[in-house]
Protein backbone atom coordinates (compact mmCIF):
# COMPACT_ATOMS: atom_id res chain seq x y z
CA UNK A 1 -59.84 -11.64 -70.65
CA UNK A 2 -56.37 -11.64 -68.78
CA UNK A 3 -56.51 -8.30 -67.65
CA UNK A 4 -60.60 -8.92 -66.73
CA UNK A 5 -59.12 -11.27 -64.23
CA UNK A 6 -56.68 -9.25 -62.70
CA UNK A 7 -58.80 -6.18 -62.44
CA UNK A 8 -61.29 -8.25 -60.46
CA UNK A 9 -58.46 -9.88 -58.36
CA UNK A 10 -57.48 -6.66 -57.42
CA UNK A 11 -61.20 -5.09 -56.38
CA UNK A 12 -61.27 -8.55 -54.49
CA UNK A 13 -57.87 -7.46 -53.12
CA UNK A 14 -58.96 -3.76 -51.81
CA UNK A 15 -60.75 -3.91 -48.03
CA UNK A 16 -64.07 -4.18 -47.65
CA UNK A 17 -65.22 -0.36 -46.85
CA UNK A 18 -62.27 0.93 -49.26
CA UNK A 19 -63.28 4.13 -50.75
CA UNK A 20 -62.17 6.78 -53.27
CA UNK A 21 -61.32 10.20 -53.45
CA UNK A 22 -61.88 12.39 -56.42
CA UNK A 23 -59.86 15.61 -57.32
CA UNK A 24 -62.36 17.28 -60.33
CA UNK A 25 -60.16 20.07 -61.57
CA UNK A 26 -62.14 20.52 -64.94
CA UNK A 27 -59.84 19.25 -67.71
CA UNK A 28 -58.35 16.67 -65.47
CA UNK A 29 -58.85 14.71 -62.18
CA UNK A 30 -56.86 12.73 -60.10
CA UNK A 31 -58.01 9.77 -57.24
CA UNK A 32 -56.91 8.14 -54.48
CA UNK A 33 -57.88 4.99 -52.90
CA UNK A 34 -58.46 4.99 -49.03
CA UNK A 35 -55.35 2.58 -48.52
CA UNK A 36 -52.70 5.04 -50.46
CA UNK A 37 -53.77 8.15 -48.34
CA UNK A 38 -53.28 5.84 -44.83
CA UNK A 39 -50.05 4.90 -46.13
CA UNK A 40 -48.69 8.32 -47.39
CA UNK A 41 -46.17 9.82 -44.95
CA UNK A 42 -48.00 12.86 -44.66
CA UNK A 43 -50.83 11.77 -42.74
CA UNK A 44 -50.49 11.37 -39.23
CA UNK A 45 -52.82 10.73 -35.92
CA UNK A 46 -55.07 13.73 -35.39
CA UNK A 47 -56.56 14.65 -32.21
CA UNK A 48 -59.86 16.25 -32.59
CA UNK A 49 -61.34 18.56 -29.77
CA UNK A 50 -65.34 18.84 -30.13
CA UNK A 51 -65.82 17.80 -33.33
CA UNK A 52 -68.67 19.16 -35.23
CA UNK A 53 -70.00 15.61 -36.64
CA UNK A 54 -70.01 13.72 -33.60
CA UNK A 55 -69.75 16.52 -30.89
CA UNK A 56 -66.86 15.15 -28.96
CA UNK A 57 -63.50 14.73 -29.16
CA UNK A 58 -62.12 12.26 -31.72
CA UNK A 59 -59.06 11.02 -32.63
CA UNK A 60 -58.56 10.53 -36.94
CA UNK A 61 -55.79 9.46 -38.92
CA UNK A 62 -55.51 12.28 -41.12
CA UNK A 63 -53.47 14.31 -44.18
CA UNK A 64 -53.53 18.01 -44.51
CA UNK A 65 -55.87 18.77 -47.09
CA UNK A 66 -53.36 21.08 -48.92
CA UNK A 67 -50.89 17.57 -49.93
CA UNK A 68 -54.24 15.87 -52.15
CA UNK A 69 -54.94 19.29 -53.13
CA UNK A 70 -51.60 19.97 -55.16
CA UNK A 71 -51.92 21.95 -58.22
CA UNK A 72 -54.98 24.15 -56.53
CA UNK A 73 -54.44 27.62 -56.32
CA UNK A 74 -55.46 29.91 -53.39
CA UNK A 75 -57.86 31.82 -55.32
CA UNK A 76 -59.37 29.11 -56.28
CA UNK A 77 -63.11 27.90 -55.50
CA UNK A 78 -63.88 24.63 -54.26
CA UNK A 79 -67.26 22.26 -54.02
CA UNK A 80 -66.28 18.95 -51.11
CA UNK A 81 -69.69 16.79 -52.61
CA UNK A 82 -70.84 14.19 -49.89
CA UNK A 83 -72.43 10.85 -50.35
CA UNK A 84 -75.82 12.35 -49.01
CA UNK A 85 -75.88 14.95 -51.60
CA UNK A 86 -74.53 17.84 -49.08
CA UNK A 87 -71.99 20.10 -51.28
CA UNK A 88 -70.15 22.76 -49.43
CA UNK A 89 -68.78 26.00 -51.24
CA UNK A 90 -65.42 26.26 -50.26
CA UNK A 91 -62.24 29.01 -50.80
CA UNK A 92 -59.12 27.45 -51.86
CA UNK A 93 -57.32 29.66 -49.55
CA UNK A 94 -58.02 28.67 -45.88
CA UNK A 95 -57.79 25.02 -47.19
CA UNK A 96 -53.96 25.23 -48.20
CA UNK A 97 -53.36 27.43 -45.26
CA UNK A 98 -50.59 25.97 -43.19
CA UNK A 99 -51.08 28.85 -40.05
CA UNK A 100 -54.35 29.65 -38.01
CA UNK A 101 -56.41 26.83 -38.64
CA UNK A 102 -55.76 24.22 -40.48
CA UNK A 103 -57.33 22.30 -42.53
CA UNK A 104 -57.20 18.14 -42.57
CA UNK A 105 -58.72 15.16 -44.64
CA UNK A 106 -59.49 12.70 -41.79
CA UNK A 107 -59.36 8.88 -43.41
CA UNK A 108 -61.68 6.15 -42.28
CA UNK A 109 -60.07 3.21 -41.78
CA UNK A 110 -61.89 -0.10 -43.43
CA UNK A 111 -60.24 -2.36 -40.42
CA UNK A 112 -61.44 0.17 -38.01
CA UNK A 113 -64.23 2.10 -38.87
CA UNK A 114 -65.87 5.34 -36.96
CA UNK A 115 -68.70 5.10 -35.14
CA UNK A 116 -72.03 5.90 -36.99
CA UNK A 117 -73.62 9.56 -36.69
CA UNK A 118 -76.57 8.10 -34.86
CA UNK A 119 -78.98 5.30 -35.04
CA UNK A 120 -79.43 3.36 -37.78
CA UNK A 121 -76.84 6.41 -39.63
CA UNK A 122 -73.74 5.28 -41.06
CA UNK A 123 -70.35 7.02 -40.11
CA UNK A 124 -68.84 10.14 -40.88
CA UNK A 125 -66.74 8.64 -43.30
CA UNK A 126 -65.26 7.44 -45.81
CA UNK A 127 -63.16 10.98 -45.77
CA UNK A 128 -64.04 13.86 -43.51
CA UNK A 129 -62.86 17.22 -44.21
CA UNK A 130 -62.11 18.60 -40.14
CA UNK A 131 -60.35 21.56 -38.62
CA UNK A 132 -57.53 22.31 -35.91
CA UNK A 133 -57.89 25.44 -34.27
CA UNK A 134 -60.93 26.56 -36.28
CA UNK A 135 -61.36 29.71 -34.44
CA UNK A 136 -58.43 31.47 -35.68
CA UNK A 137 -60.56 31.74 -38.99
CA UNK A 138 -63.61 32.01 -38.07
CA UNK A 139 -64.28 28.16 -39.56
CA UNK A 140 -68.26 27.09 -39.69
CA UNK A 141 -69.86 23.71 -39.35
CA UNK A 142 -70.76 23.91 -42.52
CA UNK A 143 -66.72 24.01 -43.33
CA UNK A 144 -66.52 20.68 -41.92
CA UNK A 145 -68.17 18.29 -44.91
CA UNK A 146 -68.08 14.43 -44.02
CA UNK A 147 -68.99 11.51 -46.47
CA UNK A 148 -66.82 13.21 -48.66
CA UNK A 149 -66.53 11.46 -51.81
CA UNK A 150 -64.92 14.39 -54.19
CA UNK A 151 -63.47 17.87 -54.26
CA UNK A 152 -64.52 19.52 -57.73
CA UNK A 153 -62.96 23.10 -58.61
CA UNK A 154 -65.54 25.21 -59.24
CA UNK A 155 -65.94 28.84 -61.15
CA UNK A 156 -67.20 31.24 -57.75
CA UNK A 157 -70.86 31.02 -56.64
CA UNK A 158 -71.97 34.35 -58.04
CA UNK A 159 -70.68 33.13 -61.58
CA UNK A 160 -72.60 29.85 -61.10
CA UNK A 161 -76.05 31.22 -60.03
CA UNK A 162 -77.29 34.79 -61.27
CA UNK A 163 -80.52 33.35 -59.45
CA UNK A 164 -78.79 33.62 -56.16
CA UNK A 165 -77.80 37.70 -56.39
CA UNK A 166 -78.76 40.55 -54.58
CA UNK A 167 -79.60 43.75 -56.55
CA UNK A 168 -76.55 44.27 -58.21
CA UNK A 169 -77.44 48.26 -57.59
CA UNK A 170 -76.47 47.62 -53.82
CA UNK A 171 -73.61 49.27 -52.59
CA UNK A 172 -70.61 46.14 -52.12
CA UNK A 173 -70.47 46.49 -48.96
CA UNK A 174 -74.40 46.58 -47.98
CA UNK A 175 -75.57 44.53 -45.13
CA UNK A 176 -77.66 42.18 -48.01
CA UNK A 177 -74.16 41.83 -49.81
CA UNK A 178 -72.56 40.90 -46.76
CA UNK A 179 -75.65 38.38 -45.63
CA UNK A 180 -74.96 37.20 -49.46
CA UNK A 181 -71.52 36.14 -48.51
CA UNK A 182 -72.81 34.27 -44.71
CA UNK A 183 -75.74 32.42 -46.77
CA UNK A 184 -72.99 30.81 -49.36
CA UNK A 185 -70.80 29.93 -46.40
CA UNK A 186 -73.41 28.54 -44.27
CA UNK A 187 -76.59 28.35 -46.20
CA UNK A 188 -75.38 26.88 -49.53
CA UNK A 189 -74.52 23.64 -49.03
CA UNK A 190 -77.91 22.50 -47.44
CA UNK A 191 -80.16 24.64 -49.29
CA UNK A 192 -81.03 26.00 -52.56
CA UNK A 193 -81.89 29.70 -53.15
CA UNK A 194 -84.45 30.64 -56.61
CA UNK A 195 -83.61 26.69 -57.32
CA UNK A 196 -80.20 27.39 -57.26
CA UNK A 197 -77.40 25.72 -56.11
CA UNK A 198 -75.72 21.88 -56.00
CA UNK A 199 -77.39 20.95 -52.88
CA UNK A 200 -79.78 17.78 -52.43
CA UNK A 201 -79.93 18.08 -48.94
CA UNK A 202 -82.58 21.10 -47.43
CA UNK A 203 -85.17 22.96 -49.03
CA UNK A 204 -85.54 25.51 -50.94
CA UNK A 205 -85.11 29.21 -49.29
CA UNK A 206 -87.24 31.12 -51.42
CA UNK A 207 -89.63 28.88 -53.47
CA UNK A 208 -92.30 28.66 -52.66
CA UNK A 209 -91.92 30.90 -49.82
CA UNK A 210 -89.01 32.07 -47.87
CA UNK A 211 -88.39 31.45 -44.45
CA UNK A 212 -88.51 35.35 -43.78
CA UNK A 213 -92.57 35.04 -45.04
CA UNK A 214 -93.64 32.83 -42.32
CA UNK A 215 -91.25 32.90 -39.49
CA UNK A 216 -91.41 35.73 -37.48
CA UNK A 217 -88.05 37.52 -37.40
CA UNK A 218 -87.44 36.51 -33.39
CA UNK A 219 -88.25 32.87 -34.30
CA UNK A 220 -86.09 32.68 -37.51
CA UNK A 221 -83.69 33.68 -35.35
CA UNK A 222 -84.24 31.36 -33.00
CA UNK A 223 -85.24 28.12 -35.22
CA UNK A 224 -81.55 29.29 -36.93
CA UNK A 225 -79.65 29.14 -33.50
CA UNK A 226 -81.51 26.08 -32.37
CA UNK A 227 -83.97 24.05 -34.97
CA UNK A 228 -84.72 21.48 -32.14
CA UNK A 229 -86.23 24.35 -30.34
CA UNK A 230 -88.97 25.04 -32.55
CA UNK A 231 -89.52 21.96 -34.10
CA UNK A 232 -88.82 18.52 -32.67
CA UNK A 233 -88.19 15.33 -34.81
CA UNK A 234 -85.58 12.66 -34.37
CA UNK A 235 -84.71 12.83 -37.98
CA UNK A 236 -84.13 16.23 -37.79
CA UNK A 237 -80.69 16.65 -39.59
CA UNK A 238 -79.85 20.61 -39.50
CA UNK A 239 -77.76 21.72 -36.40
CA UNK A 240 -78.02 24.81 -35.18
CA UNK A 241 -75.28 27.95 -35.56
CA UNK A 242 -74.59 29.04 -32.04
CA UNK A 243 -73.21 32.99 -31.64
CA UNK A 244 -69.87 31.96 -31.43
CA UNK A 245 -70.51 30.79 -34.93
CA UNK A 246 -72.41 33.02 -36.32
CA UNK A 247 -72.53 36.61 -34.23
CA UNK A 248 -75.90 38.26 -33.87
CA UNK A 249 -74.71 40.83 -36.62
CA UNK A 250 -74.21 38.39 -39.23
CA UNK A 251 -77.46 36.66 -38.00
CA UNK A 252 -79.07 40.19 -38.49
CA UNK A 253 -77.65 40.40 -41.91
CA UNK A 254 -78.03 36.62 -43.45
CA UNK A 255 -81.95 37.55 -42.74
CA UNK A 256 -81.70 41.05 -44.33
CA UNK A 257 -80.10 38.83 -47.27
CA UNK A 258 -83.25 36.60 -47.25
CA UNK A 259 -85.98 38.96 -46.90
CA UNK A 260 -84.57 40.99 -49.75
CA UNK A 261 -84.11 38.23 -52.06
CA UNK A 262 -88.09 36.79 -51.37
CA UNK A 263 -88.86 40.06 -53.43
CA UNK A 264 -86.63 38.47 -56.10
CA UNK A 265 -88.22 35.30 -56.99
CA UNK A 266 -87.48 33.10 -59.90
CA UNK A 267 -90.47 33.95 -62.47
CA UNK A 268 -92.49 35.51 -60.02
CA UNK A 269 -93.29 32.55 -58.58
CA UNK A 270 -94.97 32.66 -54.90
């Protein structure tokens, strides 16, 4: 009963808007609470230029990602799960990079909080995986998870979901392998492929029908670059991948990647 008490004395302690985060590494995890990652020495202000979740500059107190990250390796694979049930695929390597872009676990402070995404939308927080200098590595939006709530190592995508792969006749280094790669890094954590994948947040790609079946290929392309475009909702929640982002050759391929796996349905199903 004594240590009942204290336990709730101390959740009565923590902030209201005091949140966790979770290191998964498989046979072990580790946490932090939002107050011991504002206080570690590591984490510092962070200025922000055009920042993906709120498109304008912001200003964070932040860590790099690589000090909570201790004991992951480089070659290691990565899932940063979100609150909303967005789960982005991520390489261990450009995470723990301390050159070219970097990258940072921005903090939301309980006692002052970030600004909600939009109306009635809550903020990007509470932890907010962001970038400095993203273009020296060729960084996508979809590298830039907020609501973070835990980092989970991960056996690679390909090992995870047969469902998900080309023709494994394909030459490596084939356009479709290539659009393979592009759809994990910017499809995957939105979407599902063959119902596969640890997304909760788009649709399915290829059941019942792929995008590649009733888009035409100029307006994939252009629903892709700008959703808004080609339909118009408020609550419209995918952003679109400009060419600075995504170049019109790995546009060209992530749609060869799609159109060859609709002929690779789950069960035959249509």
């Amino acid at each position: 009963m004594k240590l009942l008490t204290l336990f709730l004395v101390y959740l009565l302690s923590l902030p209201a808007g005091a949140a966790q985060l979770t290191l998964d590494l498989g046979n072990a995890s580790r946490s932090w609470q939002t107050a011991e990652l504002l206080q570690h020495p590591a984490t510092q202000t962070l200025h922000i230029t055009d920042d993906v979740a709120y498109r304008r500059n912001m200003t964070y107190r932040a860590i790099p990602l690589a000090t909570p990250l201790q004991g992951i390796k480089p070659d290691d694979h990565l899932q940063a799960i979100a609150l909303d049930g967005f789960a982005a695929e991520l390489a261990a390597g450009p995470l723990l990079s301390r050159s070219g872009a970097r990258a940072w676990l921005a903090i939301e402070d309980p006692a002052q909080p970030w600004p909600p995404l939009g109306k009635d939308k809550p903020s990007a927080g509470p932890f907010y995986l962001v970038w400095t200098d993203p273009q020296a590595s060729h960084i996508s939006p979809e590298q830039w998870p907020f609501q973070v709530a835990s980092f989970k190592r991960q056996p690679p995508v390909a090992e995870r979901f047969a469902a998900l792969l080309p023709d494994p006749a394909l030459p490596t280094d084939s356009p479709i392998n290539q659009g393979f790669a592009l759809f994990q890094k910017n499809c995957l954590a939105c979407h599902r492929l063959n119902g596969a994948g640890d997304a909760q947040f788009g649709p399915d790609l290829n059941i019942p029908y792929n995008p590649t079946e009733y888009f035409a290929a100029d307006f994939l392309k252009r629903y892709i670059r700008d959703p808004q475009s080609l339909r118009h909702w408020p609550q419209a929640r995918m952003h679109g991948f400009s060419a600075s982002v995504l170049p019109d050759s790995e546009l060209d391929m992530l749609i060869r990647y799609l159109q060859h796996m609709a002929t690779r349905k789950v069960n035959g199903q249509a």
